[in-house]
N, C-alpha and C. Protein backbone atom coordinates (compact mmCIF):
# COMPACT_ATOMS: atom_id res chain seq x y z
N UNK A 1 106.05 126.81 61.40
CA UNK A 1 105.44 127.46 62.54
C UNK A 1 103.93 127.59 62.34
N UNK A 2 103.85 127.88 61.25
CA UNK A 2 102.51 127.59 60.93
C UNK A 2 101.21 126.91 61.64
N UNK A 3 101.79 125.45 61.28
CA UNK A 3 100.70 124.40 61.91
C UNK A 3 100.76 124.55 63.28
N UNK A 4 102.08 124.58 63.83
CA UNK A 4 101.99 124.83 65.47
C UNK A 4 100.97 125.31 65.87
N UNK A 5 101.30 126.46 64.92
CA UNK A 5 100.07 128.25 65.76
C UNK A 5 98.52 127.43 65.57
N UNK A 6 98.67 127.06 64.23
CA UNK A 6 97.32 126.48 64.51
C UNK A 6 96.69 125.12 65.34
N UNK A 7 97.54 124.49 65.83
CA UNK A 7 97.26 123.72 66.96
C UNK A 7 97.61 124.28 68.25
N UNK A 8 97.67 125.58 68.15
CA UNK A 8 97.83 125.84 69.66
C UNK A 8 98.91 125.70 70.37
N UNK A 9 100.05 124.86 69.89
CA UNK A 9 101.32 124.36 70.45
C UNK A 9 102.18 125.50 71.23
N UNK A 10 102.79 125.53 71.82
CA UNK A 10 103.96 126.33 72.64
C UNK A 10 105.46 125.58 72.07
N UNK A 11 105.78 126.52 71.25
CA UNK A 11 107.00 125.94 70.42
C UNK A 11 108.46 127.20 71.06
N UNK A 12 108.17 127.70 71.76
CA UNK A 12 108.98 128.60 72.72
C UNK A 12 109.40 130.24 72.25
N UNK A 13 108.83 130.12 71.00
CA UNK A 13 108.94 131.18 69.87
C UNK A 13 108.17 132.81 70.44
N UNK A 14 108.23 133.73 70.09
CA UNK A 14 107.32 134.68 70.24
C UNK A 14 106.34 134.84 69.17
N UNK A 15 105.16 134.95 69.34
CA UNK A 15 104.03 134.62 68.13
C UNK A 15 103.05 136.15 68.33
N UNK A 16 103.28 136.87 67.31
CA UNK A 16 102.22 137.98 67.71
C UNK A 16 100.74 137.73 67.88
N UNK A 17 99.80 138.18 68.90
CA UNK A 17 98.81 137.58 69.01
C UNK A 17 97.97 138.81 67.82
N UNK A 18 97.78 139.40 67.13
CA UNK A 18 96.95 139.94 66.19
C UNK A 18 96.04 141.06 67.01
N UNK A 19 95.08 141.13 66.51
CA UNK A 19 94.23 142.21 67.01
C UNK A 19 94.47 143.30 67.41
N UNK A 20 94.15 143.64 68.08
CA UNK A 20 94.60 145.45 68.80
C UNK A 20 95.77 145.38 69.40
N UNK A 21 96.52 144.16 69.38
CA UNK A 21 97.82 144.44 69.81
C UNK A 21 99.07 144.30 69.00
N UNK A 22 99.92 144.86 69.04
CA UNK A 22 101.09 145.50 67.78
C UNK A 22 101.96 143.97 67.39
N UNK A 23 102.12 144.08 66.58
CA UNK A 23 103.14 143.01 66.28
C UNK A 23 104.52 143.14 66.82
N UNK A 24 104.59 141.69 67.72
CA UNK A 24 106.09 141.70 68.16
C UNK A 24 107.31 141.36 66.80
N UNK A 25 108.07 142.83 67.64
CA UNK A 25 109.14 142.94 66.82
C UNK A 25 110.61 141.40 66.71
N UNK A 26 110.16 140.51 67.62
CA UNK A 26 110.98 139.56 67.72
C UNK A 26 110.30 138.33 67.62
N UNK A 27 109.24 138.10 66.26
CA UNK A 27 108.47 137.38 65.91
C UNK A 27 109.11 136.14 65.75
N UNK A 28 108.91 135.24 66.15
CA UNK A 28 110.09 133.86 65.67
C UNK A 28 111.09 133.60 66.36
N UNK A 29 111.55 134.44 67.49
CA UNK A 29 112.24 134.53 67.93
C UNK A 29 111.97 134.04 69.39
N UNK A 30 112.82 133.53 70.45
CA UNK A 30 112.36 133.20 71.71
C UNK A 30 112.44 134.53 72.72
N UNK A 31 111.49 134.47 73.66
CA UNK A 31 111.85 135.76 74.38
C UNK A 31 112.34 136.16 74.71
N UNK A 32 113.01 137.36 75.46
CA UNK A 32 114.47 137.47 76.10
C UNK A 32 114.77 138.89 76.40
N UNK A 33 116.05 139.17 77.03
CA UNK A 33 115.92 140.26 78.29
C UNK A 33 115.77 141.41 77.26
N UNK A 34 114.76 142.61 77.67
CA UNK A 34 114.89 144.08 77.07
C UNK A 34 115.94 145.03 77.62
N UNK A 35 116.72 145.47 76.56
CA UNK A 35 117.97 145.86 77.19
C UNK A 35 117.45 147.81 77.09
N UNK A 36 118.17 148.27 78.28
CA UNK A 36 117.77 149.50 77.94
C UNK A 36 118.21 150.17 77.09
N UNK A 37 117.67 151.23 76.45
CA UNK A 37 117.51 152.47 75.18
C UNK A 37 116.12 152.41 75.04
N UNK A 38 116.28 152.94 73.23
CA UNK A 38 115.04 153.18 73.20
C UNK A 38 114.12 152.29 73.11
N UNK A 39 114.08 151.04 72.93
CA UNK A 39 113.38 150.13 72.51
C UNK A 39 112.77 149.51 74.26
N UNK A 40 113.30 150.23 75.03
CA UNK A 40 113.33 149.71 76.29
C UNK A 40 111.78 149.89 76.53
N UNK A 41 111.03 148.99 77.78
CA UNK A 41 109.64 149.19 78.14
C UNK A 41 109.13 149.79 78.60
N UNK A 42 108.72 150.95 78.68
CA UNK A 42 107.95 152.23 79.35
C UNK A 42 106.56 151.64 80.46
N UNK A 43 106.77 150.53 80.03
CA UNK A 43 105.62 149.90 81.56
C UNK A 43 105.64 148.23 81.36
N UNK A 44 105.18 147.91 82.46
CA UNK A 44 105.50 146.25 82.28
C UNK A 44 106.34 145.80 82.46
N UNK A 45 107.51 146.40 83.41
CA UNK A 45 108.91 146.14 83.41
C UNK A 45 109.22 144.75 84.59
N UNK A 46 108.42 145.01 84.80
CA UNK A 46 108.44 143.42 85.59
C UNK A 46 109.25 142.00 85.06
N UNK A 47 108.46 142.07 83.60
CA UNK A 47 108.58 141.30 82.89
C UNK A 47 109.89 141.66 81.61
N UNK A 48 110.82 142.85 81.95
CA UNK A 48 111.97 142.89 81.27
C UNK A 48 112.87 142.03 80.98
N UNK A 49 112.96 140.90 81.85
CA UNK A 49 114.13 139.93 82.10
C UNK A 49 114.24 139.15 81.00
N UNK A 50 112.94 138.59 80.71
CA UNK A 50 112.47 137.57 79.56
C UNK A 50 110.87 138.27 79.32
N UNK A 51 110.78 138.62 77.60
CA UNK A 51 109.68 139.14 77.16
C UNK A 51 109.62 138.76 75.64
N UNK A 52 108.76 139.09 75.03
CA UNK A 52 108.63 139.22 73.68
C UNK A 52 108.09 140.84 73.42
N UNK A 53 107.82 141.06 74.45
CA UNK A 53 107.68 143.04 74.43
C UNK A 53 109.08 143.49 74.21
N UNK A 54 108.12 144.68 73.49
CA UNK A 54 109.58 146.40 73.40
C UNK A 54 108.55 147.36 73.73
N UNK A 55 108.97 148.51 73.37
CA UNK A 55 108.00 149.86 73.91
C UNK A 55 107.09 149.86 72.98
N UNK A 56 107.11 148.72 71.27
CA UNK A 56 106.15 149.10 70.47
C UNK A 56 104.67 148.47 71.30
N UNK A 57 104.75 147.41 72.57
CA UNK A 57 103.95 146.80 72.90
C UNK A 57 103.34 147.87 74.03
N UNK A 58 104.54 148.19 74.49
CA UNK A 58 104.42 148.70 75.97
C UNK A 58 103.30 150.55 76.34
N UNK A 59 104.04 150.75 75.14
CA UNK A 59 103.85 152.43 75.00
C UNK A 59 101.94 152.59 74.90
N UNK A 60 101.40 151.66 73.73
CA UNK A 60 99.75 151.80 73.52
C UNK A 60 99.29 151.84 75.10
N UNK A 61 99.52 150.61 75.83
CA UNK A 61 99.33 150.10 77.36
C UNK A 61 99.58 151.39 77.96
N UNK A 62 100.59 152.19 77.93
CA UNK A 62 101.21 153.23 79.05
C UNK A 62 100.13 154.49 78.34
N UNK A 63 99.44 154.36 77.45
CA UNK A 63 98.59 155.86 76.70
C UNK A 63 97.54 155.26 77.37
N UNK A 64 96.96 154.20 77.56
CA UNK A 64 95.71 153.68 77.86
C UNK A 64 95.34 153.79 79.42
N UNK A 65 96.42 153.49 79.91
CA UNK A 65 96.60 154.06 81.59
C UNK A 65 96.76 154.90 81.64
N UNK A 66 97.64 156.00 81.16
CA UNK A 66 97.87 157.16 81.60
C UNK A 66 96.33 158.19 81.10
N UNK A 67 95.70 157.78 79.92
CA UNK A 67 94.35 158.73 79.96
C UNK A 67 92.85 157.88 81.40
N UNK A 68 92.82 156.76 81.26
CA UNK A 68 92.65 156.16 82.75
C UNK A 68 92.71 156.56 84.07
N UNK A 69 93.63 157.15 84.47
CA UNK A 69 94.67 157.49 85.26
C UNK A 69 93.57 159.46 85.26
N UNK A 70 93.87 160.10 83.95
CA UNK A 70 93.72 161.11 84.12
C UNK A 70 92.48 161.82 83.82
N UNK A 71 91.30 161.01 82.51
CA UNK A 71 89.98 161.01 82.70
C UNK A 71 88.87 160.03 82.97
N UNK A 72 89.19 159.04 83.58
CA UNK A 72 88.35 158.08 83.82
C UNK A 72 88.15 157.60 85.03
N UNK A 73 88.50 158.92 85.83
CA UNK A 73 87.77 159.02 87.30
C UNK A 73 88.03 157.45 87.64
N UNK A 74 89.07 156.66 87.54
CA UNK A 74 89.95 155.56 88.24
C UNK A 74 90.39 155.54 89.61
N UNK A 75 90.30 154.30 90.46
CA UNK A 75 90.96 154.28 91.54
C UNK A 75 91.84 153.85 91.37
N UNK A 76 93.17 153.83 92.05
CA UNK A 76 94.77 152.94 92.33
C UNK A 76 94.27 151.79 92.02
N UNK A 77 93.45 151.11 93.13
CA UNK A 77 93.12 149.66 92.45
C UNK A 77 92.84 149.19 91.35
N UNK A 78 91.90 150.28 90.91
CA UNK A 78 91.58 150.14 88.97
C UNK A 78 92.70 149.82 88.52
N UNK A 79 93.35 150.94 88.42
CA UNK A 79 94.76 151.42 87.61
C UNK A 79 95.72 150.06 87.51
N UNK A 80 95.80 149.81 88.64
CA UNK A 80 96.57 148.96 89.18
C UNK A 80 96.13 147.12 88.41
N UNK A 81 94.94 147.60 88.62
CA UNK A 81 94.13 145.99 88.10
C UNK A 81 94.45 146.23 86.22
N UNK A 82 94.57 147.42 85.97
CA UNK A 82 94.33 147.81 84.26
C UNK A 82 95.62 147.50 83.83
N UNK A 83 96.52 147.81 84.61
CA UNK A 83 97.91 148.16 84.01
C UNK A 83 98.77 146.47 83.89
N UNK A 84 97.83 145.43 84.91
CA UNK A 84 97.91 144.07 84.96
C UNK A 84 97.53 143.86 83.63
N UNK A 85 96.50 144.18 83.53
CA UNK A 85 95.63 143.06 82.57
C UNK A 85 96.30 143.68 81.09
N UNK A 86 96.79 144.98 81.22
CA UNK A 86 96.96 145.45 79.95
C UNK A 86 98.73 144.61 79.34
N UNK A 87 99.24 144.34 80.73
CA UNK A 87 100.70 143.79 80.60
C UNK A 87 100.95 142.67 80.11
N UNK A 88 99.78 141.97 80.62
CA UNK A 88 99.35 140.29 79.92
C UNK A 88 100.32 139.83 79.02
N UNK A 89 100.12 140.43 77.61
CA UNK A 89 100.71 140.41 76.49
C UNK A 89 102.12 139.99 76.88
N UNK A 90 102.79 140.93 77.85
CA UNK A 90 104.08 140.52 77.96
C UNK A 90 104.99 139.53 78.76
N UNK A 91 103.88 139.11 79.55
CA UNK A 91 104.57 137.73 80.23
C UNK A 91 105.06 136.82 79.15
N UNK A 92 106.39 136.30 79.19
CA UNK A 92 106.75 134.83 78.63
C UNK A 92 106.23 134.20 78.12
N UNK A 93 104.96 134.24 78.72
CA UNK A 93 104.67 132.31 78.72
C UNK A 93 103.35 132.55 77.84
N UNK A 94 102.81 133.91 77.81
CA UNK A 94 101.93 134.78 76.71
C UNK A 94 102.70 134.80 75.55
N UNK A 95 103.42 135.41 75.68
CA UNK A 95 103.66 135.65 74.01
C UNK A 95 104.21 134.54 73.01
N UNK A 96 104.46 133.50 73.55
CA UNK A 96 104.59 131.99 72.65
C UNK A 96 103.41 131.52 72.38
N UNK A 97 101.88 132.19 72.78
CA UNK A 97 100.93 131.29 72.45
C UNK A 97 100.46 132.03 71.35
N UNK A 98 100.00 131.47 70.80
CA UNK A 98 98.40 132.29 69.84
C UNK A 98 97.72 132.54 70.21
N UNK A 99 97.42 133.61 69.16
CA UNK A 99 96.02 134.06 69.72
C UNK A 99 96.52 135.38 70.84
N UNK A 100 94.85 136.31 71.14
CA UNK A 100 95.31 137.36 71.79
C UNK A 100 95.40 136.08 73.32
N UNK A 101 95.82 136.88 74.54
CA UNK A 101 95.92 136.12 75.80
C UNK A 101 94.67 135.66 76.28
N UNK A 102 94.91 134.59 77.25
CA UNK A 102 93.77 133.98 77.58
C UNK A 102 93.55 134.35 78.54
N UNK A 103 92.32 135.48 79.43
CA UNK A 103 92.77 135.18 80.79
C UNK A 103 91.63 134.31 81.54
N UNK A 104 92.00 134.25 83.09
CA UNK A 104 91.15 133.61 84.37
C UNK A 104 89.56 134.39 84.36
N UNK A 105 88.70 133.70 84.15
CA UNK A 105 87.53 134.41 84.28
C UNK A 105 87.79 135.31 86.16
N UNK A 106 88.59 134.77 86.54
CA UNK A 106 88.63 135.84 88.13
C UNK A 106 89.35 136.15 87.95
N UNK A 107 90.25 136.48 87.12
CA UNK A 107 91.37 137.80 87.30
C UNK A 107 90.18 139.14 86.60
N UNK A 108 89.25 138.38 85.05
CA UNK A 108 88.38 139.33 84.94
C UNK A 108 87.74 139.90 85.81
N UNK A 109 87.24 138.82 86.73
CA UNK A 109 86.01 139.56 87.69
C UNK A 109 86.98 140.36 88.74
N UNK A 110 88.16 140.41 88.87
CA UNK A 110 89.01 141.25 89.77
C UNK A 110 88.92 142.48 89.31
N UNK A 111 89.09 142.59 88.13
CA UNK A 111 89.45 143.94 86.90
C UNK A 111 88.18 144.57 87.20
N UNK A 112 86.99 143.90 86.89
CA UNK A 112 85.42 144.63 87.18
C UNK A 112 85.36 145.23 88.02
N UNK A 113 85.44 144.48 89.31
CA UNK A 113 85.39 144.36 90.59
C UNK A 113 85.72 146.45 90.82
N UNK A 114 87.39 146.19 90.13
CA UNK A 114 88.15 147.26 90.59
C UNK A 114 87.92 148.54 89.87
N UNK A 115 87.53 148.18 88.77
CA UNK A 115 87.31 149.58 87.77
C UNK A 115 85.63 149.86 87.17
N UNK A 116 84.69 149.45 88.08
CA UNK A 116 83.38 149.35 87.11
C UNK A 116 82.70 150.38 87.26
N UNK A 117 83.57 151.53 88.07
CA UNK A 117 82.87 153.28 88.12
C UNK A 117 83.38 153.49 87.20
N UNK A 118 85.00 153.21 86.85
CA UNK A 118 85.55 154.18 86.03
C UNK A 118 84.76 153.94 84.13
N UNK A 119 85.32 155.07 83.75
CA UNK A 119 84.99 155.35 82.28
C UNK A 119 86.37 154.98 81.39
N UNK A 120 86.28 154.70 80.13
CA UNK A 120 87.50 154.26 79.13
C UNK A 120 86.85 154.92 77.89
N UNK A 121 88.09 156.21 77.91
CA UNK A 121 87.94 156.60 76.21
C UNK A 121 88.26 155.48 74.64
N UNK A 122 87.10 155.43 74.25
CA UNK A 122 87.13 154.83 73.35
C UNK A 122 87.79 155.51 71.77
N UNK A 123 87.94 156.55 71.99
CA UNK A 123 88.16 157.79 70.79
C UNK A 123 88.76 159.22 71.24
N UNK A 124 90.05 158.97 71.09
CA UNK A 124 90.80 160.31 71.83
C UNK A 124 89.95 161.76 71.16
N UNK A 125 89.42 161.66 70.04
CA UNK A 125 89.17 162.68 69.27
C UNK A 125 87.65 163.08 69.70
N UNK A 126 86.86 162.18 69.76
CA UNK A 126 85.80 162.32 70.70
C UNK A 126 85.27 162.32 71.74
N UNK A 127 86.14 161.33 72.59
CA UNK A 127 85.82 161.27 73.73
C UNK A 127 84.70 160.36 73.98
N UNK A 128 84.84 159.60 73.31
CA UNK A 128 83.12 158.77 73.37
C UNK A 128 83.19 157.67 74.65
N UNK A 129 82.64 157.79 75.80
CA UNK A 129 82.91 157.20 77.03
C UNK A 129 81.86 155.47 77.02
N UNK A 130 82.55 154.99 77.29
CA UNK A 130 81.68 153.12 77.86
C UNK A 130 82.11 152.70 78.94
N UNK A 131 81.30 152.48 79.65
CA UNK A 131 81.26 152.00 81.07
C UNK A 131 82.32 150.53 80.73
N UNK A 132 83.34 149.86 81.86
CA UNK A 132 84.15 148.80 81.77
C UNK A 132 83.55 147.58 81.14
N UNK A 133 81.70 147.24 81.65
CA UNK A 133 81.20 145.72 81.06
C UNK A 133 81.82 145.75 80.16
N UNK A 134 81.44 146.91 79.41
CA UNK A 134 81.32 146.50 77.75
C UNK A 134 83.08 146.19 77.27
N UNK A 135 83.86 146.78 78.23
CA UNK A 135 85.53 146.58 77.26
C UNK A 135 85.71 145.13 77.99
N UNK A 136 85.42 144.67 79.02
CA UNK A 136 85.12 143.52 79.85
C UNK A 136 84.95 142.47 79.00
N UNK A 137 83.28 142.57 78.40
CA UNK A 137 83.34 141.95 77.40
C UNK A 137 84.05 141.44 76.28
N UNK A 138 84.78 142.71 76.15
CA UNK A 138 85.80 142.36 74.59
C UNK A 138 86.99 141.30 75.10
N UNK A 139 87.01 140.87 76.13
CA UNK A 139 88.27 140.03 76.98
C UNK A 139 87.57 138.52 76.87
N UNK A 140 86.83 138.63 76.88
CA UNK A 140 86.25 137.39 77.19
C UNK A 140 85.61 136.30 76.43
């Protein structure tokens, strides 16, 4: 699997993409339906049928909206555009690739578009606020 990942290949597997996002618990494995309990998806459920998500993916995403949601002076549309982009990870056809997800430079400029009043805690403990460019940036 190895060389795959490093050519980029789609070998149908689930491949954790690294970085700020958790390692899938069904690494090697092909994607497939989340059955309910606990492991079940607390957001992103769209994509329950066939995933490489569990709640270890889902839950960071559902803390990140829900403080969004409650200090970052967000609109529905924001929210709505955040809770997309944050789900990424769990589409299918994402989690067989490497690497974190790739997205559409216009789904970015949608996300801007929708959230570029709001604020994103960077540090629950501080509170240290950055306007969207800058997490914008980190996507791109």
């Amino acid at each position: 699997m190895g060389e795959e990942r490093k050519k980029g290949k789609d070998n149908g597997v689930c491949i954790s993409p690294g970085g700020r996002f958790p390692r899938f618990s069904n690494e090697g494995k092909p994607p497939s339906k989340v059955k309910k309990g606990p492991r079940d998806l607390n957001l992103c459920r769209v994509f329950r049928g066939k995933t490489c998500c569990d709640v270890t993916q889902t839950h960071p995403a559902f803390i990140s909206i829900r403080r969004l949601a409650s200090t970052g002076e967000a609109s529905q549309e924001c929210l709505h555009s955040w809770e997309m982009l944050e789900c990424s990870i769990c589409d299918p056809r994402v989690g067989v690739q490497p690497g974190p997800p790739v997205l559409c430079t216009s789904f970015c400029d949608k996300v801007y578009q929708a959230c570029s009043n709001a604020y994103f805690s960077m540090d629950a403990k501080t509170q240290v606020c950055l306007e969207l460019q800058l997490v914008n940036n980190f996507f791109r």
